[in-house]
C-alpha atoms as a PDB file:
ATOM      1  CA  UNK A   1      21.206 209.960 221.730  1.00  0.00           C
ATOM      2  CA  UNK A   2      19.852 206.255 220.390  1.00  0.00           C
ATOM      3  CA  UNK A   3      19.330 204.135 223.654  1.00  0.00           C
ATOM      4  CA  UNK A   4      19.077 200.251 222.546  1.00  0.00           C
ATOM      5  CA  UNK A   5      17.539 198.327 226.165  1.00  0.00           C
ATOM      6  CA  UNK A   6      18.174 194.543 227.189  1.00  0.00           C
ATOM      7  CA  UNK A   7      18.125 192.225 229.502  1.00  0.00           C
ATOM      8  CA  UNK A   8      17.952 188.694 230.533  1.00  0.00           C
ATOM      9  CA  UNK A   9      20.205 187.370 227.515  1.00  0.00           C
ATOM     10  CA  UNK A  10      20.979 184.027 229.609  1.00  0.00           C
ATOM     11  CA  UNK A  11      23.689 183.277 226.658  1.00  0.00           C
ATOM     12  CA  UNK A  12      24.641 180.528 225.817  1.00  0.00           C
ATOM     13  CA  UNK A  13      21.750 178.825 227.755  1.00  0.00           C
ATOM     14  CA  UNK A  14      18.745 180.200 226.029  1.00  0.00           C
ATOM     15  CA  UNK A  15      20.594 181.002 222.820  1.00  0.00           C
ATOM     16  CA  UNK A  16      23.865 181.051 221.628  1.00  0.00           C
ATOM     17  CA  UNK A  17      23.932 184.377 220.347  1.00  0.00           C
ATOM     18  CA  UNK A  18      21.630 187.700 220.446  1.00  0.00           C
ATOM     19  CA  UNK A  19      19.565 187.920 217.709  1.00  0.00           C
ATOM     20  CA  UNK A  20      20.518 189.837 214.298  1.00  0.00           C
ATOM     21  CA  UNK A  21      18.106 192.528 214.582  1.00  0.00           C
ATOM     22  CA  UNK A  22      19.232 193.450 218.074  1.00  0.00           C
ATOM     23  CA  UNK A  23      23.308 193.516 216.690  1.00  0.00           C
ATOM     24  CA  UNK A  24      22.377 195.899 214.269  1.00  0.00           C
ATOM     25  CA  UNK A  25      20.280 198.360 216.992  1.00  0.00           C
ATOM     26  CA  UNK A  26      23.543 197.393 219.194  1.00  0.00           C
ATOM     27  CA  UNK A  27      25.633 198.870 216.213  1.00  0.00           C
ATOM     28  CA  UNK A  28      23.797 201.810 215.546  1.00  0.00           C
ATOM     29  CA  UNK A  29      23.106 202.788 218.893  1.00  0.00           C
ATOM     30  CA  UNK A  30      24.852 205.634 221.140  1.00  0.00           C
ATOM     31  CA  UNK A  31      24.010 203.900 224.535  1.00  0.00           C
ATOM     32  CA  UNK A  32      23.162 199.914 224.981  1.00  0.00           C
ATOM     33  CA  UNK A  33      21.849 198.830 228.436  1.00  0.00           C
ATOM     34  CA  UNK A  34      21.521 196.072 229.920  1.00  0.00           C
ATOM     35  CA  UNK A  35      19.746 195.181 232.561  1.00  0.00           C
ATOM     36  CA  UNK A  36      21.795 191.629 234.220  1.00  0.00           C
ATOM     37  CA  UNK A  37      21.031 187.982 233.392  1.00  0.00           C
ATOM     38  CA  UNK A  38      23.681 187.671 230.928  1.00  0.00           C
ATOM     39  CA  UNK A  39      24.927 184.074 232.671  1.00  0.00           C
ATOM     40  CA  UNK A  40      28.186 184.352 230.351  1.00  0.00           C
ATOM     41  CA  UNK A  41      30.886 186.834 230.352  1.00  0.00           C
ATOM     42  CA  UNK A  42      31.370 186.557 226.509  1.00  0.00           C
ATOM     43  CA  UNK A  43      28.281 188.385 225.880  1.00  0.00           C
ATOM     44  CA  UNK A  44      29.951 191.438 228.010  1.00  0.00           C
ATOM     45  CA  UNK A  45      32.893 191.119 226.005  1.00  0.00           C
ATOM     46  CA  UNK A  46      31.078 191.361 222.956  1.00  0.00           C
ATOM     47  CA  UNK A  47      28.600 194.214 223.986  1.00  0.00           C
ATOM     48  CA  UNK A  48      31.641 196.065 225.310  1.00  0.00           C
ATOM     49  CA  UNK A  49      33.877 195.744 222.086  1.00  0.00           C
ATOM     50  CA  UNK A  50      30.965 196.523 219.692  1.00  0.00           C
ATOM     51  CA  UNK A  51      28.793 199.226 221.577  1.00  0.00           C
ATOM     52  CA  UNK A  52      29.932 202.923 221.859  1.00  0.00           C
ATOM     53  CA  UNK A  53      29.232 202.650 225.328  1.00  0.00           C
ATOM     54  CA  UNK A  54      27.584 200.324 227.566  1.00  0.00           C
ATOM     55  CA  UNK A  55      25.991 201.037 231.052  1.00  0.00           C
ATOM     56  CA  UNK A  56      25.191 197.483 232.652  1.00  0.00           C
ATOM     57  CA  UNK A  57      24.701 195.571 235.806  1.00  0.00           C
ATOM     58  CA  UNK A  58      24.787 191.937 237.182  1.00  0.00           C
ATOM     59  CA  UNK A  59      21.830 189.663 238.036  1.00  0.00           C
ATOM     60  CA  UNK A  60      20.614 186.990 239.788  1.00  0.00           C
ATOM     61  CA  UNK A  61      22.037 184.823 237.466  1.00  0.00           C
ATOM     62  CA  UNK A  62      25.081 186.462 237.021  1.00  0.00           C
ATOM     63  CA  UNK A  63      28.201 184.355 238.635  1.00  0.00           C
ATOM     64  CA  UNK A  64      31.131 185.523 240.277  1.00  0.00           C
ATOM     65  CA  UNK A  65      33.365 186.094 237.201  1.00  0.00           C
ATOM     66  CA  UNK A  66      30.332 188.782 235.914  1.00  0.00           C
ATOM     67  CA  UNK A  67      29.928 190.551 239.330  1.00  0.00           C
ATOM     68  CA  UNK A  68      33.431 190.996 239.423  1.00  0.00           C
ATOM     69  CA  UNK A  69      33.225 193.080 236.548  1.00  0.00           C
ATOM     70  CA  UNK A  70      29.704 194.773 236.864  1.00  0.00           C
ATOM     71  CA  UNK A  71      27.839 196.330 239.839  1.00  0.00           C
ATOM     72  CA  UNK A  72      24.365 195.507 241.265  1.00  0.00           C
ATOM     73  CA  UNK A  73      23.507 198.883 240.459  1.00  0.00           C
ATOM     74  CA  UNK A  74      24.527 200.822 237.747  1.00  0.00           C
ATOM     75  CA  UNK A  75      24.182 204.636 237.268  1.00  0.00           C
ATOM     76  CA  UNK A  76      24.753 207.013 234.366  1.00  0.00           C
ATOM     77  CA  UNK A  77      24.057 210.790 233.214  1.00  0.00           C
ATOM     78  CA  UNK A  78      23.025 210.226 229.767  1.00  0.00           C
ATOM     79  CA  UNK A  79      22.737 214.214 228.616  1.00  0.00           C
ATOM     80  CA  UNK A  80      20.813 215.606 231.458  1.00  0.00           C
ATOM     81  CA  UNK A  81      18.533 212.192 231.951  1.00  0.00           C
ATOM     82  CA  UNK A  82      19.783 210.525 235.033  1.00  0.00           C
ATOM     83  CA  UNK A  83      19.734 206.646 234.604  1.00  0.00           C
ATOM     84  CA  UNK A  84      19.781 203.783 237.177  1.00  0.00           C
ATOM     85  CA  UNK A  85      19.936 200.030 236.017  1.00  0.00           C
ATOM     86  CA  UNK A  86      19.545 196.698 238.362  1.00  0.00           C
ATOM     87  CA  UNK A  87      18.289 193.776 237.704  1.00  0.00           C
ATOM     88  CA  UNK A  88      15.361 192.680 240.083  1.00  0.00           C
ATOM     89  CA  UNK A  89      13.084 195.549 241.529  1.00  0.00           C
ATOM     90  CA  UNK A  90      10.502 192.716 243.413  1.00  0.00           C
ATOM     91  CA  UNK A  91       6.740 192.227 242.645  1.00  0.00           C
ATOM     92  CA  UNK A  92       4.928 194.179 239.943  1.00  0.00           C
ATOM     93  CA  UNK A  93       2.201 195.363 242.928  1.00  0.00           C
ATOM     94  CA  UNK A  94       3.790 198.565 244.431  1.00  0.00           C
ATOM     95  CA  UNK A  95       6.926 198.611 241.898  1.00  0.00           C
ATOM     96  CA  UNK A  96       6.480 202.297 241.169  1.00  0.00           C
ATOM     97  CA  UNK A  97       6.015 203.690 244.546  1.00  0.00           C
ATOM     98  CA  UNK A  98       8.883 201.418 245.645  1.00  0.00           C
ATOM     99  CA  UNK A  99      11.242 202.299 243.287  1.00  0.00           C
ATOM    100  CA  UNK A 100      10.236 205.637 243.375  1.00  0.00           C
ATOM    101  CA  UNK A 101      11.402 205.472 246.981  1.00  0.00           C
ATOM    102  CA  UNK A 102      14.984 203.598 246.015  1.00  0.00           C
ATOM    103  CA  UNK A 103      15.728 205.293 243.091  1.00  0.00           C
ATOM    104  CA  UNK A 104      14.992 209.456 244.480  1.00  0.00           C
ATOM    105  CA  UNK A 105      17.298 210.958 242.119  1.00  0.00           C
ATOM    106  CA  UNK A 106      16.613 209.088 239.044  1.00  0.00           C
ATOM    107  CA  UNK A 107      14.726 210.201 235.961  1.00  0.00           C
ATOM    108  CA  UNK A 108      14.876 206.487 234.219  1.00  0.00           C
ATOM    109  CA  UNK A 109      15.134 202.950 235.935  1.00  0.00           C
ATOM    110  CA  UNK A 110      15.516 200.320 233.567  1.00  0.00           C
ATOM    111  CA  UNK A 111      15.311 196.742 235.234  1.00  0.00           C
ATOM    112  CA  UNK A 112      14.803 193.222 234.266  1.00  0.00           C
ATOM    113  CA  UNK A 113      14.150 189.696 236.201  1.00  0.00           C
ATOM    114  CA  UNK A 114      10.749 189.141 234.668  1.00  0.00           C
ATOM    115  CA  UNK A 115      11.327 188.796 231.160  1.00  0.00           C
ATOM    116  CA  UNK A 116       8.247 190.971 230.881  1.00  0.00           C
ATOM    117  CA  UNK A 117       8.125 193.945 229.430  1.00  0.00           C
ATOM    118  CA  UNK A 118       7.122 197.179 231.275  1.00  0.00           C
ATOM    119  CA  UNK A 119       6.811 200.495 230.767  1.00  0.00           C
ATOM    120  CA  UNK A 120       4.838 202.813 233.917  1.00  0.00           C
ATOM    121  CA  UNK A 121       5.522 206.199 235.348  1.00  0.00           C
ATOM    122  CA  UNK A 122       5.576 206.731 239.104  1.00  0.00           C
ATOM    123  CA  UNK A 123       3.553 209.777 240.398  1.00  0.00           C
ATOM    124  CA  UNK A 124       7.184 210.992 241.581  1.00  0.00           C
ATOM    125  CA  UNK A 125       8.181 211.270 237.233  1.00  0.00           C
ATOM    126  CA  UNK A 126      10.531 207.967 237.354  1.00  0.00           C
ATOM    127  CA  UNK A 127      10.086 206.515 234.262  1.00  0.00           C
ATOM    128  CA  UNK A 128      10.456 202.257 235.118  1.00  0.00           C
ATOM    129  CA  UNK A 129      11.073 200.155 231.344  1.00  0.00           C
ATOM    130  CA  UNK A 130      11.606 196.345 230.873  1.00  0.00           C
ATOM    131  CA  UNK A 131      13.117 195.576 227.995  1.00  0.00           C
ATOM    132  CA  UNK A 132      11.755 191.916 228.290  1.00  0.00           C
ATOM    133  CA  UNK A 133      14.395 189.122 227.070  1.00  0.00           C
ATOM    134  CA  UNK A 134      15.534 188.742 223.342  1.00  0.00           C
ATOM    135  CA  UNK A 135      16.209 185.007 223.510  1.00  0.00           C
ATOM    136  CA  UNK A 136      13.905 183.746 226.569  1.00  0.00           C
ATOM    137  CA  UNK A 137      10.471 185.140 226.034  1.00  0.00           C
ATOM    138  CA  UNK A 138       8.833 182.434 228.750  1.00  0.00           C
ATOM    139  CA  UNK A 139       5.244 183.463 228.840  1.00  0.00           C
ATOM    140  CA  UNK A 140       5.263 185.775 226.550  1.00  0.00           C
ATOM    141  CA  UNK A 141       4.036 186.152 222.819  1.00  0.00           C
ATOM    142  CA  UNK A 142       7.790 187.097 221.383  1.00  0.00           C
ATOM    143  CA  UNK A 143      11.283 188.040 222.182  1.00  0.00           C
ATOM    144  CA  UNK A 144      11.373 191.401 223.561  1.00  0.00           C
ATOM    145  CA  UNK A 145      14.038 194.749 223.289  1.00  0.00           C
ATOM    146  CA  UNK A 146      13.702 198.538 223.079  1.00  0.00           C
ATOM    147  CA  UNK A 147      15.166 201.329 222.468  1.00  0.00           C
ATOM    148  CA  UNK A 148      14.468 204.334 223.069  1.00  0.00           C
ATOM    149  CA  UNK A 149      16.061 208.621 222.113  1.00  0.00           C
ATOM    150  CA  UNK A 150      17.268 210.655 224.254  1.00  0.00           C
ATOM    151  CA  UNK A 151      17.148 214.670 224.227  1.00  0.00           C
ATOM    152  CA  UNK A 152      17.585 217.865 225.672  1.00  0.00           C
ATOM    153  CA  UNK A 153      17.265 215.242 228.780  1.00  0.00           C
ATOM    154  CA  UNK A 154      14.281 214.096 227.588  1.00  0.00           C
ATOM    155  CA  UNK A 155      13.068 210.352 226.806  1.00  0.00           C
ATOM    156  CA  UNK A 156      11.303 210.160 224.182  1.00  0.00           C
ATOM    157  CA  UNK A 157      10.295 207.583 221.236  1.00  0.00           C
ATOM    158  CA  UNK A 158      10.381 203.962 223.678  1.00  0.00           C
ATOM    159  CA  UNK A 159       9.341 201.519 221.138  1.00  0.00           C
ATOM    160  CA  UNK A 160       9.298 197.503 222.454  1.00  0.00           C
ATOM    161  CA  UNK A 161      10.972 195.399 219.456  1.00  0.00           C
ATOM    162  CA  UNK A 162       9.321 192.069 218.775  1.00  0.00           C
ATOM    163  CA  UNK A 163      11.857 189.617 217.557  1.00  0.00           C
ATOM    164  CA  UNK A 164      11.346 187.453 214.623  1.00  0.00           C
ATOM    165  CA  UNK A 165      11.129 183.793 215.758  1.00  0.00           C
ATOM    166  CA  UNK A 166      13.857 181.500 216.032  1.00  0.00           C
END
């Protein structure tokens, strides 16, 4: 199972569209995630009409019309792997342990908020990725997405995609 990872898209305010080379992991991908910041709902119309399925959640800078439609905290069985996606997880000290603590029954937490990318193992075996932002890198050298295969309930093969700049 292809996994293609995203978040903190902020369309039409830091772009006006995603990237080329992320459509065409979008299109080829089994699962796309994404982890809130979208600011727009035509993104999530997009994303929803092209991806064969699409586990997402709302964030911080997500408005009413976008909440209405996503949760803070989405959850998904992805062939054995159990996922969890939300947006904002706090700090970076302590994120493992504390998300290790929220998240008990989850194999995978993919967040965003930091448009940093991340990728750490709690001592508990919950797997926490980023996916950084594709069109708002701030502080960062490029524009950030992954993706990532899933088997047997296994994650395996996380590569961070650095965009070509705009």
């Amino acid at each position: 199972m292809r996994l293609v990872l995203m978040s903190d898209t902020h369309l039409p305010k830091r772009a006006r569209d995603l990237p080329a080379p992320l459509w065409s992991a979008v299109d080829a991908a089994d699962v796309v995630v994404h982890a809130g910041d979208w600011v727009d709902v035509p993104l999530l119309d997009a994303l929803q009409s092209r991806a064969s399925r699409l586990i997402a959640c709302y964030g911080n800078n997500d408005g009413p019309a976008l909440r209405a439609r996503l949760p803070e905290v989405a959850r998904a069985d992805l062939g054995g792997l159990r996922l969890a996606v939300v947006h904002e997880t706090g700090p970076s000290a302590g994120r493992e342990s504390r998300c290790a603590a929220r998240f008990p029954d989850v194999d995978l937490l993919v967040f965003g908020h930091s448009h940093i990318p991340w990728d750490t193992t709690a001592a508990t075996g919950l797997r926490l990725l980023n996916p950084g932002s594709p069109t708002d890198r701030r502080r960062q050298p490029h524009h950030t997405y992954m993706t990532a295969i899933v088997s047997s309930g296994t994650l395996t093969d996380v590569t961070l995609h650095h965009l070509p700049p705009r």
